[in-house]
N, C-alpha and C. Protein backbone atom coordinates (compact mmCIF):
# COMPACT_ATOMS: atom_id res chain seq x y z
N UNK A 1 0.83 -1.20 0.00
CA UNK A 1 0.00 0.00 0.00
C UNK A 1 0.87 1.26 0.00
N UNK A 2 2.05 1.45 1.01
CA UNK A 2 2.84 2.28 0.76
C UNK A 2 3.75 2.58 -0.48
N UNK A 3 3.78 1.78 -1.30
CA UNK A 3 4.41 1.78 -2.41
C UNK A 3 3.83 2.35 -3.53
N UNK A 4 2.50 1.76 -3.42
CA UNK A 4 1.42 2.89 -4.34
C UNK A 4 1.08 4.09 -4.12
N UNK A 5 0.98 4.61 -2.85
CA UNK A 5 1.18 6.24 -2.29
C UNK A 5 2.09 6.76 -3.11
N UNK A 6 3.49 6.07 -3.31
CA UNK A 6 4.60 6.46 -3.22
C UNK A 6 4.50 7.21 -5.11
N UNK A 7 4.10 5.86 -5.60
CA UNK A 7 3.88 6.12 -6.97
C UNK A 7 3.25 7.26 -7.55
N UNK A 8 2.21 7.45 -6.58
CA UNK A 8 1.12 8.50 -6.75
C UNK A 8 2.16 9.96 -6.71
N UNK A 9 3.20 9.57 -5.96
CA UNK A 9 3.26 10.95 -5.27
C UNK A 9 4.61 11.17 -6.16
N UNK A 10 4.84 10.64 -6.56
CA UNK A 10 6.09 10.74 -7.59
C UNK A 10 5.03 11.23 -8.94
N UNK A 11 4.42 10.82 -9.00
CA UNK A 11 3.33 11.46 -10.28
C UNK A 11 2.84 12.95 -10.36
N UNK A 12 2.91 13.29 -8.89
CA UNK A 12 1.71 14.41 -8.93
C UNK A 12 2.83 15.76 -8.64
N UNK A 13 2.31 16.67 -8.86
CA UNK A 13 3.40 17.99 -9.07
C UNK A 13 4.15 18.46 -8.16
N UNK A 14 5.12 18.58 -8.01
CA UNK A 14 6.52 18.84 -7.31
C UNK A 14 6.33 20.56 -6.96
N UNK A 15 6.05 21.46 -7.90
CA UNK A 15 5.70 22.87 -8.07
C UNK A 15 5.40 23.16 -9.24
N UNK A 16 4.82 24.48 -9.53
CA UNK A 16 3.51 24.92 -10.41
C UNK A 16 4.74 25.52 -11.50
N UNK A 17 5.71 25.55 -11.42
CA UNK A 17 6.91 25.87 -12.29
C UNK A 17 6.60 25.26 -13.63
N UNK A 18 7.25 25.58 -14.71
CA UNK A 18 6.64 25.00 -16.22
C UNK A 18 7.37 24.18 -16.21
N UNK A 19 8.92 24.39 -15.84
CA UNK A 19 9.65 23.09 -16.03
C UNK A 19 9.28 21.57 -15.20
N UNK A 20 8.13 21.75 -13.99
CA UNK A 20 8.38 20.61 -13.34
C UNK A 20 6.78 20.20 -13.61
N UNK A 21 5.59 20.93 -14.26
CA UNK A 21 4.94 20.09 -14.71
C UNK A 21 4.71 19.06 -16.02
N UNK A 22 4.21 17.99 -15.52
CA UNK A 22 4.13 16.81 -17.03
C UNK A 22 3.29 16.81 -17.76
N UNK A 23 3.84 17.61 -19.03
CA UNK A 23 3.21 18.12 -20.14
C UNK A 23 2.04 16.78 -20.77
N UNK A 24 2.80 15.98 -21.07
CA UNK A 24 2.20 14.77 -21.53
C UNK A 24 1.03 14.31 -21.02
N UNK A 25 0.21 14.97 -20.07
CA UNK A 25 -0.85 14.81 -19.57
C UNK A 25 -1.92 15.37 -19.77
N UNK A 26 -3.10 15.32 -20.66
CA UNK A 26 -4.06 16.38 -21.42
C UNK A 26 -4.40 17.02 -20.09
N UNK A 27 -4.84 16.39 -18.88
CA UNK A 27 -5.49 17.68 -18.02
C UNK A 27 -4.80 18.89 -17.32
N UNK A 28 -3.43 18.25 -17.26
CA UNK A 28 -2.52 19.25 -16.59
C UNK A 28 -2.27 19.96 -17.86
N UNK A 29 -2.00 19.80 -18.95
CA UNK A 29 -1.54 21.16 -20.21
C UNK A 29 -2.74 21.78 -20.04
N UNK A 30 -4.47 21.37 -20.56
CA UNK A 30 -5.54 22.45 -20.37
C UNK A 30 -5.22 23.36 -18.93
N UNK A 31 -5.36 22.83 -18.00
CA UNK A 31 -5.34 23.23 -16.51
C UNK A 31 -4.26 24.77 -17.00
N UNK A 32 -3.17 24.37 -16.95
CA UNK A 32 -1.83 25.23 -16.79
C UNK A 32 -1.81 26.00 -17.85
N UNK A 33 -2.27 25.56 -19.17
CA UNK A 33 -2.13 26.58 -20.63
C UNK A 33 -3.41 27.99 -19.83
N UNK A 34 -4.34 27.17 -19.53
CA UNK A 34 -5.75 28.64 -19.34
C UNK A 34 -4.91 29.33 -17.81
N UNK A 35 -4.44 28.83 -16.61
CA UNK A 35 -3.62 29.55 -15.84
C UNK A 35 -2.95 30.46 -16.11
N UNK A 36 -1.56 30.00 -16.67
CA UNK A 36 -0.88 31.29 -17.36
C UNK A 36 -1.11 32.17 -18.35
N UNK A 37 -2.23 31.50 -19.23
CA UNK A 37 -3.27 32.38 -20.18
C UNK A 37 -3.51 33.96 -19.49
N UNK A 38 -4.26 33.10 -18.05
CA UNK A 38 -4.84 33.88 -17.25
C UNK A 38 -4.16 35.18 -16.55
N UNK A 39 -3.06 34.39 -16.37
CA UNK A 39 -1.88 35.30 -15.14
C UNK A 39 -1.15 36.26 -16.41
N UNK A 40 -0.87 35.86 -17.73
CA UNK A 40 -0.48 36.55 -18.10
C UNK A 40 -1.25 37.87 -18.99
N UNK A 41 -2.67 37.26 -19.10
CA UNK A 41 -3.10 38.80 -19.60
C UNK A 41 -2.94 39.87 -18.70
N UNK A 42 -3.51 39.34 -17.25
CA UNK A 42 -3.89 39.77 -15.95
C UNK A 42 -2.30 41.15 -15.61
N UNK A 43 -1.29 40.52 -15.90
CA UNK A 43 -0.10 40.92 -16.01
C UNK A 43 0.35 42.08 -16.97
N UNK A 44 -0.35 41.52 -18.39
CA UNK A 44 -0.02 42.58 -19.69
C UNK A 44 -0.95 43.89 -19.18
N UNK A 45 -2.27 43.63 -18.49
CA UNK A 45 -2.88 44.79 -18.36
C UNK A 45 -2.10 45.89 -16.88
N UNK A 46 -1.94 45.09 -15.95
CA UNK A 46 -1.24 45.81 -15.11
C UNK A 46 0.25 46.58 -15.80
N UNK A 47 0.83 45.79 -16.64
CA UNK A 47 1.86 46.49 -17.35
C UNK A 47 1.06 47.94 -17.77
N UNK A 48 -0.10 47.60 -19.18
CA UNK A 48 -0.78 48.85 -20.00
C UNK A 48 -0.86 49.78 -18.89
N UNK A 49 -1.61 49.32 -17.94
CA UNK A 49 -2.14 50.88 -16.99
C UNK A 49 -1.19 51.34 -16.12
N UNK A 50 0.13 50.84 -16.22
CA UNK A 50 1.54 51.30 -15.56
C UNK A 50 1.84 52.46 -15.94
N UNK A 51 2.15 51.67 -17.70
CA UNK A 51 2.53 52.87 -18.82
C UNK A 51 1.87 54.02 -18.61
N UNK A 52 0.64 53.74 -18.92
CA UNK A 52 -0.35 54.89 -19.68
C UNK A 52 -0.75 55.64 -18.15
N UNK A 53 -0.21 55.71 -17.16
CA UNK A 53 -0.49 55.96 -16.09
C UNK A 53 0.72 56.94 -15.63
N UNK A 54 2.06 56.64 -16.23
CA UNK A 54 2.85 57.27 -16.03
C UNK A 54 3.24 58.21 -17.66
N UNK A 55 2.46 57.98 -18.70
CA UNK A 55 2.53 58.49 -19.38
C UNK A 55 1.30 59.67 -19.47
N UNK A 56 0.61 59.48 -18.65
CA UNK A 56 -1.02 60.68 -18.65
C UNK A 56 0.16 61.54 -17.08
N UNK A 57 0.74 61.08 -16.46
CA UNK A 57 1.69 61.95 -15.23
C UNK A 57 2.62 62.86 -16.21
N UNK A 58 3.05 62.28 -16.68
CA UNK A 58 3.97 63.27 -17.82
C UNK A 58 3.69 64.26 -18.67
N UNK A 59 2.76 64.12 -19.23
CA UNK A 59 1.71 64.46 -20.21
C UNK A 59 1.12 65.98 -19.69
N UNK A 60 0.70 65.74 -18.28
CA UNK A 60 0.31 66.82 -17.16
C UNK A 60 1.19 67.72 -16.77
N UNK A 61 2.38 67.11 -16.57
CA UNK A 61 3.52 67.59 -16.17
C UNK A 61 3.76 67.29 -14.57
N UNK A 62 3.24 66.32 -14.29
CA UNK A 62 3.48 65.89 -12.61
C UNK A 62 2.16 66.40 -12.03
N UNK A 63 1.30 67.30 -12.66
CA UNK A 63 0.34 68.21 -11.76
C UNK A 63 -0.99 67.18 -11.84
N UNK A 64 -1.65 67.00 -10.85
CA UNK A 64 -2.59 66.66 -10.33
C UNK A 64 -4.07 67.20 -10.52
């Protein structure tokens, strides 16, 4: 019985890192492709409203 735990646990994810999940597995690629899908638009937009946030400050001239 402990040996099959063991198996299990050698199977299942080490960390959410790209390199240490197993691609070869249809549910973990859907799972992880829509994740970082996710994290990375989530990311591109915090980038946009960085920019355009410090570019409407400039624009003003610092003034409020």
């Amino acid at each position: 019985m402990i040996e099959l735990l063991c198996v299990g646990l050698k199977r299942s994810l080490a960390t959410m890192l790209p390199w240490d999940i197993p691609w070869y597995d249809p549910s973990h690629t859907v799972f992880f492709l829509a994740l970082y899908g996710a994290l990375g638009v989530i990311g591109l937009g915090l980038i946009i409203a960085a920019v355009l946030t410090i570019a409407n400050l400039k624009g003003k001239g610092g003034h409020h």
